[in-house]
PDB file of N, CA and C in Angstrom:
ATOM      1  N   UNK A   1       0.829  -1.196   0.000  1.00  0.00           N
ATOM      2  CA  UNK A   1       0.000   0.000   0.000  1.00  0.00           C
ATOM      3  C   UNK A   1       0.866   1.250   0.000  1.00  0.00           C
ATOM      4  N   UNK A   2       0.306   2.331  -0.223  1.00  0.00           N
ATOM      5  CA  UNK A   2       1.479   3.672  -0.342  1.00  0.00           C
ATOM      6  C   UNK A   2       0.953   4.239   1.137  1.00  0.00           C
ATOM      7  N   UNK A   3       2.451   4.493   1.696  1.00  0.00           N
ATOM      8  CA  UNK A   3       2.135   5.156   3.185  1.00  0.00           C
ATOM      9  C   UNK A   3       1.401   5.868   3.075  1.00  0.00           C
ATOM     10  N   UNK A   4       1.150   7.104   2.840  1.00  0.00           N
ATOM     11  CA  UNK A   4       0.051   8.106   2.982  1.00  0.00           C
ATOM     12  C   UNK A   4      -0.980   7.934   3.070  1.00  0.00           C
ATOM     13  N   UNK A   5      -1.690   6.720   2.496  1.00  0.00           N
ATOM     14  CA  UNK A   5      -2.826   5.641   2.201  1.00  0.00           C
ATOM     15  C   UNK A   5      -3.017   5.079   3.976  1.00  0.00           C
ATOM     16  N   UNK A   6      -1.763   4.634   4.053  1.00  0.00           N
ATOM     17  CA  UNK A   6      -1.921   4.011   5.223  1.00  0.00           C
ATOM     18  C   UNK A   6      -2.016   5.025   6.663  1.00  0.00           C
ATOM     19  N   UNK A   7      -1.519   5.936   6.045  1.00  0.00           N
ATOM     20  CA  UNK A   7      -1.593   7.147   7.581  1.00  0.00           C
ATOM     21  C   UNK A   7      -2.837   7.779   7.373  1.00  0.00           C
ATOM     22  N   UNK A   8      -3.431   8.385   6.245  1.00  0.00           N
ATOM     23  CA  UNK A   8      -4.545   8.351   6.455  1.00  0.00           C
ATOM     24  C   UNK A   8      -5.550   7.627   7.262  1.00  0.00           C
ATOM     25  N   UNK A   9      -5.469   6.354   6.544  1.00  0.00           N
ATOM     26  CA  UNK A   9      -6.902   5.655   7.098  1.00  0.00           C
ATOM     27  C   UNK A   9      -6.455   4.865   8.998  1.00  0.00           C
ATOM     28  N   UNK A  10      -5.293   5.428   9.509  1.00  0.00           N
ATOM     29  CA  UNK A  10      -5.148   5.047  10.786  1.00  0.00           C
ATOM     30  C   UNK A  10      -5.549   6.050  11.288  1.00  0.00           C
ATOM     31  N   UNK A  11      -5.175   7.279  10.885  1.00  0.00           N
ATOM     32  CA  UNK A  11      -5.454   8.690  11.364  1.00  0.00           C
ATOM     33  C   UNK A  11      -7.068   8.894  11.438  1.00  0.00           C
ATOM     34  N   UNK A  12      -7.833   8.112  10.086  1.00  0.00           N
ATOM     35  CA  UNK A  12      -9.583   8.065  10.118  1.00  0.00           C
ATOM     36  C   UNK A  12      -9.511   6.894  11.648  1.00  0.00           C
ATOM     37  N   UNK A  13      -9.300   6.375  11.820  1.00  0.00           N
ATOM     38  CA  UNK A  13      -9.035   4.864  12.957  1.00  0.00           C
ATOM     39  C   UNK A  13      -9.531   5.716  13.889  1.00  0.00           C
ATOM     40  N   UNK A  14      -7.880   6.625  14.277  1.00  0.00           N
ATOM     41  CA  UNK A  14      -7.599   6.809  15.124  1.00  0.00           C
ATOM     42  C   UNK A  14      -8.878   7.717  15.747  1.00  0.00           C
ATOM     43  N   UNK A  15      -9.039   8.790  15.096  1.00  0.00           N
ATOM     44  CA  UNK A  15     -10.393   9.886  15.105  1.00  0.00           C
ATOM     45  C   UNK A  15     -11.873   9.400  15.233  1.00  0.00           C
ATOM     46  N   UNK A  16     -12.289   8.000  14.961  1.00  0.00           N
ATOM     47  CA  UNK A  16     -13.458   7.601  15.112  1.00  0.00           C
ATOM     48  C   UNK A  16     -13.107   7.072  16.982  1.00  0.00           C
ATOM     49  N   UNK A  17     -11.530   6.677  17.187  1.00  0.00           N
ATOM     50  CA  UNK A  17     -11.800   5.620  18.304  1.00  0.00           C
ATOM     51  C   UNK A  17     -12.060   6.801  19.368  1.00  0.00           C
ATOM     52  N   UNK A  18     -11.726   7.825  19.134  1.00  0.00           N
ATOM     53  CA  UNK A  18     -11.804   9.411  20.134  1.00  0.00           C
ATOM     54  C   UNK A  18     -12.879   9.779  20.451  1.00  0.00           C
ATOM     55  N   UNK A  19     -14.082   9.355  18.920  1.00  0.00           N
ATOM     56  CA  UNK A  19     -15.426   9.961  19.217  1.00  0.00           C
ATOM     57  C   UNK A  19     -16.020   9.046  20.066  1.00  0.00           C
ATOM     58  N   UNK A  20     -15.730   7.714  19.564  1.00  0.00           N
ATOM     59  CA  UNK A  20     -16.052   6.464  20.629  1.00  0.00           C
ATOM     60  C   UNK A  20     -15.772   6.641  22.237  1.00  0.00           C
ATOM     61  N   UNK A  21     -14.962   7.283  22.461  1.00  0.00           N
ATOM     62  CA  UNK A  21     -14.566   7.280  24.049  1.00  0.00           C
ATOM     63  C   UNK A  21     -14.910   8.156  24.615  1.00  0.00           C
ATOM     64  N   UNK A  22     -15.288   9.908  23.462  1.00  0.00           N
ATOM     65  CA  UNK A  22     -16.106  10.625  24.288  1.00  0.00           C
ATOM     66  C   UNK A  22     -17.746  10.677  24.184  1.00  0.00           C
ATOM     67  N   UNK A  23     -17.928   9.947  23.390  1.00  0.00           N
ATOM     68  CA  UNK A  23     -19.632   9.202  23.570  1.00  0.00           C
ATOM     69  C   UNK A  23     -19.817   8.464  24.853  1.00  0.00           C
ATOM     70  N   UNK A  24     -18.671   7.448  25.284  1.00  0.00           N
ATOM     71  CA  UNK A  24     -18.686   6.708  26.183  1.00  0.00           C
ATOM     72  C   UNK A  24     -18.879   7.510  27.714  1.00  0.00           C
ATOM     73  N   UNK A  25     -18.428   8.252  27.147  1.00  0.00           N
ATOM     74  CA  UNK A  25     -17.693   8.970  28.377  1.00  0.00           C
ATOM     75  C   UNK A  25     -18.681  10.059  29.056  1.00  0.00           C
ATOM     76  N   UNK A  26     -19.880  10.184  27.849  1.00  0.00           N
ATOM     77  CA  UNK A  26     -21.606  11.151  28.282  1.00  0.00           C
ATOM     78  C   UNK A  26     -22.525  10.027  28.459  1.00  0.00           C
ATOM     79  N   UNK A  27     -22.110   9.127  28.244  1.00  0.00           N
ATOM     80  CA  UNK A  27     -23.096   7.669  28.881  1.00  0.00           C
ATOM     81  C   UNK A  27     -24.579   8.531  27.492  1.00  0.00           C
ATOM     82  N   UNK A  28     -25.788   7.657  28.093  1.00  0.00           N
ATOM     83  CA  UNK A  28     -27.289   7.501  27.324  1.00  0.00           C
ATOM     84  C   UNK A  28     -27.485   9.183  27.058  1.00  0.00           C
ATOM     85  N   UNK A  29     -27.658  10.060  27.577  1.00  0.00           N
ATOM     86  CA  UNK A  29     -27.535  11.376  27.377  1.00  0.00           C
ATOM     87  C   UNK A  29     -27.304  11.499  25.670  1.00  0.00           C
ATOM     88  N   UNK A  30     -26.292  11.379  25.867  1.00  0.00           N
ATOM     89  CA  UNK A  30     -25.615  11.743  24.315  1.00  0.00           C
ATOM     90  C   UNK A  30     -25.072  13.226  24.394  1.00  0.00           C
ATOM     91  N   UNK A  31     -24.562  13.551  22.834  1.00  0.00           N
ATOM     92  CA  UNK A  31     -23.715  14.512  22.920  1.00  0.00           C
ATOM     93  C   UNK A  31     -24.146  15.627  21.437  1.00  0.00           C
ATOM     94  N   UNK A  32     -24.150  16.488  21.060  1.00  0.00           N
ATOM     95  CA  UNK A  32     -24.250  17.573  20.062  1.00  0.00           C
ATOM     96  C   UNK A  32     -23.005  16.630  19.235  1.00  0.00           C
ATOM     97  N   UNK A  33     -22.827  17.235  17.989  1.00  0.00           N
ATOM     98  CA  UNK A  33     -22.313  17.239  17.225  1.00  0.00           C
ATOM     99  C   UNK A  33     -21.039  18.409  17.488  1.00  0.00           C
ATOM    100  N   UNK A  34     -21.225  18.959  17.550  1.00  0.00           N
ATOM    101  CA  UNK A  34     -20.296  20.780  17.900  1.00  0.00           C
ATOM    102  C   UNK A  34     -19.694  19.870  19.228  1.00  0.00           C
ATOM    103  N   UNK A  35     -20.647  19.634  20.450  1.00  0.00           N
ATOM    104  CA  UNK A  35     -19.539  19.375  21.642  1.00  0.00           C
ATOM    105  C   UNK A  35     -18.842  18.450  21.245  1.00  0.00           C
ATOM    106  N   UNK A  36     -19.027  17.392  20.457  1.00  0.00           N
ATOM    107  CA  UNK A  36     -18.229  16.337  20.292  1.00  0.00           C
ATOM    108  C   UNK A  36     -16.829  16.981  19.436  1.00  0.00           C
ATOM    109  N   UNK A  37     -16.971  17.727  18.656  1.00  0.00           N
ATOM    110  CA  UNK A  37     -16.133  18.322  18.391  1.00  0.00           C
ATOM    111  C   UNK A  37     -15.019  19.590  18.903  1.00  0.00           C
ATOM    112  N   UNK A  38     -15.870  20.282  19.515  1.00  0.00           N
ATOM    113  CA  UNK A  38     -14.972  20.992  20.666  1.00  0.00           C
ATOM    114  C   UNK A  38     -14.272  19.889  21.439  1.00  0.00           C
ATOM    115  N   UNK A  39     -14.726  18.876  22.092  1.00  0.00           N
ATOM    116  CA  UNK A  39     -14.517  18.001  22.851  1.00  0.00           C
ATOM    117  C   UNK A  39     -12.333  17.492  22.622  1.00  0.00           C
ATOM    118  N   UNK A  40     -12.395  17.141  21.223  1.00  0.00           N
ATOM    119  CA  UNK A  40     -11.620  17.257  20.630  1.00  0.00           C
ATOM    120  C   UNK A  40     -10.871  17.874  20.155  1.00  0.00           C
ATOM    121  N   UNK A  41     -11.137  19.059  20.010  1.00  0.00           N
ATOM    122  CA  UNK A  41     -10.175  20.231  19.624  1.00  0.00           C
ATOM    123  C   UNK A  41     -10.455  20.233  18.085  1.00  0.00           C
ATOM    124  N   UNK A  42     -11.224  19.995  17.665  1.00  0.00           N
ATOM    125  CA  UNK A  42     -11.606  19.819  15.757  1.00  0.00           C
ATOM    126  C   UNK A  42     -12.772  20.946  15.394  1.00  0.00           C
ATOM    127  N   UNK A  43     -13.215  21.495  16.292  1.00  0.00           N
ATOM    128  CA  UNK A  43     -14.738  22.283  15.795  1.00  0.00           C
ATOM    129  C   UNK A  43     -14.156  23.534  15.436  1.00  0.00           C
ATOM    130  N   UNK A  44     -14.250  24.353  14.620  1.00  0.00           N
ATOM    131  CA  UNK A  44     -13.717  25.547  14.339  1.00  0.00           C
ATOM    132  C   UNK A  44     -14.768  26.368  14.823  1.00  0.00           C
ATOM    133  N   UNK A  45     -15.816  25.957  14.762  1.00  0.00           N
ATOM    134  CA  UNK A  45     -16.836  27.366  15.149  1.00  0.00           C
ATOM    135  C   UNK A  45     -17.701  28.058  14.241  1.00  0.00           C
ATOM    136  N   UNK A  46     -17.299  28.867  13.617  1.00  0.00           N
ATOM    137  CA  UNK A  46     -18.590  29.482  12.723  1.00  0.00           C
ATOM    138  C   UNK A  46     -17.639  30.209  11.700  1.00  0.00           C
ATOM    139  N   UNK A  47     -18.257  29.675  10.263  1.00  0.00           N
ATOM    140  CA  UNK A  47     -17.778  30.236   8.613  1.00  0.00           C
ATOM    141  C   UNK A  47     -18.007  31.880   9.008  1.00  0.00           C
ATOM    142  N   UNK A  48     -16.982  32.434   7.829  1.00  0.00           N
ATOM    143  CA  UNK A  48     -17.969  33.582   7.590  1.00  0.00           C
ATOM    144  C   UNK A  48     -19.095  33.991   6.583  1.00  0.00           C
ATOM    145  N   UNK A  49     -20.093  33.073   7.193  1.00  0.00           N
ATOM    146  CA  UNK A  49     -21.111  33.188   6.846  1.00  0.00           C
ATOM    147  C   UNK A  49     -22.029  32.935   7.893  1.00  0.00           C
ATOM    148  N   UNK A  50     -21.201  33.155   8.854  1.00  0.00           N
ATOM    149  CA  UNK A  50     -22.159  32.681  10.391  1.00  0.00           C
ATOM    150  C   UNK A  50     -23.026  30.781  10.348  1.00  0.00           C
ATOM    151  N   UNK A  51     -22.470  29.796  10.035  1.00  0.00           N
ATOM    152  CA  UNK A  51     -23.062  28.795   9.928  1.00  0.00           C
ATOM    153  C   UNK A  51     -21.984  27.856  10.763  1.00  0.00           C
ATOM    154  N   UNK A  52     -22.849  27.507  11.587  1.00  0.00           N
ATOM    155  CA  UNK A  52     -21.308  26.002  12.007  1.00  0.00           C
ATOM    156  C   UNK A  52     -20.976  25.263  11.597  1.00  0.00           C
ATOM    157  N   UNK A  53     -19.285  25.006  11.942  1.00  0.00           N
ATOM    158  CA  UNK A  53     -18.667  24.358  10.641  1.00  0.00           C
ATOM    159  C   UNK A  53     -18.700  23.111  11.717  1.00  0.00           C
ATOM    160  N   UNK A  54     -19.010  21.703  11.414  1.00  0.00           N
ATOM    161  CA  UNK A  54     -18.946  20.545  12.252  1.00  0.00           C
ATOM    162  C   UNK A  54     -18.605  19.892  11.390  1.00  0.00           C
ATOM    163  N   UNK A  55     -17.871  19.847  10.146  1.00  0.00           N
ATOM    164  CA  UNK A  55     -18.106  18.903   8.772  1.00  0.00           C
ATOM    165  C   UNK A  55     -16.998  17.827   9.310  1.00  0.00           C
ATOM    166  N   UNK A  56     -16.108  17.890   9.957  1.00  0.00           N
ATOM    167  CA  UNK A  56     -15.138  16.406  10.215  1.00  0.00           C
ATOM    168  C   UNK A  56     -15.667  15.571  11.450  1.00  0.00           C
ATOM    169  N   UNK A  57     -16.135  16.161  12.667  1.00  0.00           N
ATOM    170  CA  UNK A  57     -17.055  15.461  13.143  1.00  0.00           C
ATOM    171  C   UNK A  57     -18.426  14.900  12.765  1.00  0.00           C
ATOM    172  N   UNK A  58     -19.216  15.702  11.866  1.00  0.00           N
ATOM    173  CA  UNK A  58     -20.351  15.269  10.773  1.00  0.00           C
ATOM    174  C   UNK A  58     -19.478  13.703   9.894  1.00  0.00           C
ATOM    175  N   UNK A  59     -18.899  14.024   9.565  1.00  0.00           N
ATOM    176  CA  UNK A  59     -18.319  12.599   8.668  1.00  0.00           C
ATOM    177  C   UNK A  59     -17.578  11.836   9.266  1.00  0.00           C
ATOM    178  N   UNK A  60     -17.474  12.007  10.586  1.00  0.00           N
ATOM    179  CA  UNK A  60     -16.911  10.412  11.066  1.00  0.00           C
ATOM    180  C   UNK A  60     -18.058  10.158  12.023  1.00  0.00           C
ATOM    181  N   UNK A  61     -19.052  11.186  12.230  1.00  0.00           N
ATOM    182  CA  UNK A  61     -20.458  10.464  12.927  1.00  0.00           C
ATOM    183  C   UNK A  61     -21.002   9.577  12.005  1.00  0.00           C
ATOM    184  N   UNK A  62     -20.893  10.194  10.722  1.00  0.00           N
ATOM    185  CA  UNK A  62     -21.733   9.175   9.593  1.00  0.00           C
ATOM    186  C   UNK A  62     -21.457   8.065   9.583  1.00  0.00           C
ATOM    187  N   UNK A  63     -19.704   7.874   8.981  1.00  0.00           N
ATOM    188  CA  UNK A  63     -18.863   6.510   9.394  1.00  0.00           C
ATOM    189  C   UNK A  63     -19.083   5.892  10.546  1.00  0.00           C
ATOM    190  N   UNK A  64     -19.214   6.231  11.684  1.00  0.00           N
ATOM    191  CA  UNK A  64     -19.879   5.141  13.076  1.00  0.00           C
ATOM    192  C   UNK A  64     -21.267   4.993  12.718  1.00  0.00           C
ATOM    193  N   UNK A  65     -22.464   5.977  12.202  1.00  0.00           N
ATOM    194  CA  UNK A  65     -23.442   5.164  12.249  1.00  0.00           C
ATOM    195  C   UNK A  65     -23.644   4.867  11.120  1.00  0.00           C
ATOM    196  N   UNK A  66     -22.915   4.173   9.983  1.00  0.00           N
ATOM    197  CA  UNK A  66     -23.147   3.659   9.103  1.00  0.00           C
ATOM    198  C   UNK A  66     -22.919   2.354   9.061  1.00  0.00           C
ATOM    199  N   UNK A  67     -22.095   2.451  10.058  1.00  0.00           N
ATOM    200  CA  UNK A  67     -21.213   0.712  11.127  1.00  0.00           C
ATOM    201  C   UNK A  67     -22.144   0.310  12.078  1.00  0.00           C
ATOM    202  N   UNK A  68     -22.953   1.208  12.554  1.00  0.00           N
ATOM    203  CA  UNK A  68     -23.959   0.549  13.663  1.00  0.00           C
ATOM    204  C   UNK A  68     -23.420   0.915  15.061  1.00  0.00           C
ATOM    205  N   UNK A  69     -22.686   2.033  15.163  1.00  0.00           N
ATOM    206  CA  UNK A  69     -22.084   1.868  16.174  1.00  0.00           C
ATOM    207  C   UNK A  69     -22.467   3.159  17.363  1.00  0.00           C
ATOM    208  N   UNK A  70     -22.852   4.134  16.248  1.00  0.00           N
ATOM    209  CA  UNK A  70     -23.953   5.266  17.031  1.00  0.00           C
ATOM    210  C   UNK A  70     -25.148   5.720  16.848  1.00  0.00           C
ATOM    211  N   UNK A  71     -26.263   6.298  17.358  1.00  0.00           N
ATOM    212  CA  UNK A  71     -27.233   6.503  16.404  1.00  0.00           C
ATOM    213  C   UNK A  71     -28.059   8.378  16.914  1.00  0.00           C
ATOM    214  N   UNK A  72     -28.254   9.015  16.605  1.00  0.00           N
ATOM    215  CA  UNK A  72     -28.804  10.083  16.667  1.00  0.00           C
ATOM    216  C   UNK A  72     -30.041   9.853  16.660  1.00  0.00           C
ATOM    217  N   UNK A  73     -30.305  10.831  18.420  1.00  0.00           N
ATOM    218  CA  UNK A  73     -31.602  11.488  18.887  1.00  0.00           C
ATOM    219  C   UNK A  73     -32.435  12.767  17.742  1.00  0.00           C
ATOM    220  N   UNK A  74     -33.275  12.195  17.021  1.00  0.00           N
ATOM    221  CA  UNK A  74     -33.703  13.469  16.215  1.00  0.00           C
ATOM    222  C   UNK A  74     -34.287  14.444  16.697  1.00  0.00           C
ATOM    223  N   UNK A  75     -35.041  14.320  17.987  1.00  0.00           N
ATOM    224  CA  UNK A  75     -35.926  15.307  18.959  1.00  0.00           C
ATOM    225  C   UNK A  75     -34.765  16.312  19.192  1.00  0.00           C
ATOM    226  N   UNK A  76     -33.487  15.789  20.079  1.00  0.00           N
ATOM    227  CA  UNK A  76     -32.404  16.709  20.719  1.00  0.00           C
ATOM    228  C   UNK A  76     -30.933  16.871  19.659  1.00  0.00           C
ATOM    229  N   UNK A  77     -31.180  16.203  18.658  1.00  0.00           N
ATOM    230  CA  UNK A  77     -30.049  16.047  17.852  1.00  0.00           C
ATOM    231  C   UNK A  77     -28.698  15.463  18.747  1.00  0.00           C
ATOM    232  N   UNK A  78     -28.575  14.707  19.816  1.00  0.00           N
ATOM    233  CA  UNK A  78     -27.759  14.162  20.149  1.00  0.00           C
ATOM    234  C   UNK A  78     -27.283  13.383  20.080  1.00  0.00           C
ATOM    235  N   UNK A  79     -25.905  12.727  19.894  1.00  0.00           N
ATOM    236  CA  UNK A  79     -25.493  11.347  19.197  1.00  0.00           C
ATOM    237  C   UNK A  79     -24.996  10.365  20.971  1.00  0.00           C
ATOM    238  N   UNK A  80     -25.163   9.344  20.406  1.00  0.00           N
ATOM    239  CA  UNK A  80     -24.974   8.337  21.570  1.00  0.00           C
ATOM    240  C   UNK A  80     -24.540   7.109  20.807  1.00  0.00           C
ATOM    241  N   UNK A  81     -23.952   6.432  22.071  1.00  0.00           N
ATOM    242  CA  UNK A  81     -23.649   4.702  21.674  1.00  0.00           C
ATOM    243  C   UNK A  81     -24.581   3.813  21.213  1.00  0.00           C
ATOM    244  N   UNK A  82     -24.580   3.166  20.260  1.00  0.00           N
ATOM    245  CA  UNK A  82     -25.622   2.261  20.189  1.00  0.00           C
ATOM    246  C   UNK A  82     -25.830   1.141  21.489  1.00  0.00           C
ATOM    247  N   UNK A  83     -26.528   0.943  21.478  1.00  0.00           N
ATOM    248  CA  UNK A  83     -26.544   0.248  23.374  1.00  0.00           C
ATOM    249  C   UNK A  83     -26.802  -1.494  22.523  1.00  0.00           C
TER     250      UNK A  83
END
């Protein structure tokens, strides 16, 4: 495989196993999208266009619940562990 290939997709690894531990870590509650990302140090905050930017936490939420592994509250928009 070509390294870069491979540091990438450890680096995707690595970043899903982070969201995993701070999901874990708000228990049934669940968590925003934005905190999960502040949480991490990844949320930038707001475009200038005033809109929040969550797009790398947005796409590795997708990647866990596309695995089955989290699932979003639509009432509170909060993400949690799949139990």
């Amino acid at each position: 495989m070509i390294p870069a290939y491979q540091l990438a997709q450890r680096a995707i690894a690595d970043l899903k196993s982070a969201v995993l531990q701070v999901l874990d870590s708000v228990g049934d509650a669940g968590i925003k999208n934005a905190d999960i990302g502040r949480s991490l140090g990844i949320h930038r905050g707001y475009d200038s266009h005033n809109h929040q930017e969550g797009h790398t936490t947005r796409t590795l939420l997708a990647y866990l619940e596309h695995e089955g592994l989290v699932v979003q509250d639509e009432t509170t928009k909060h993400w949690r562990l799949r139990r």
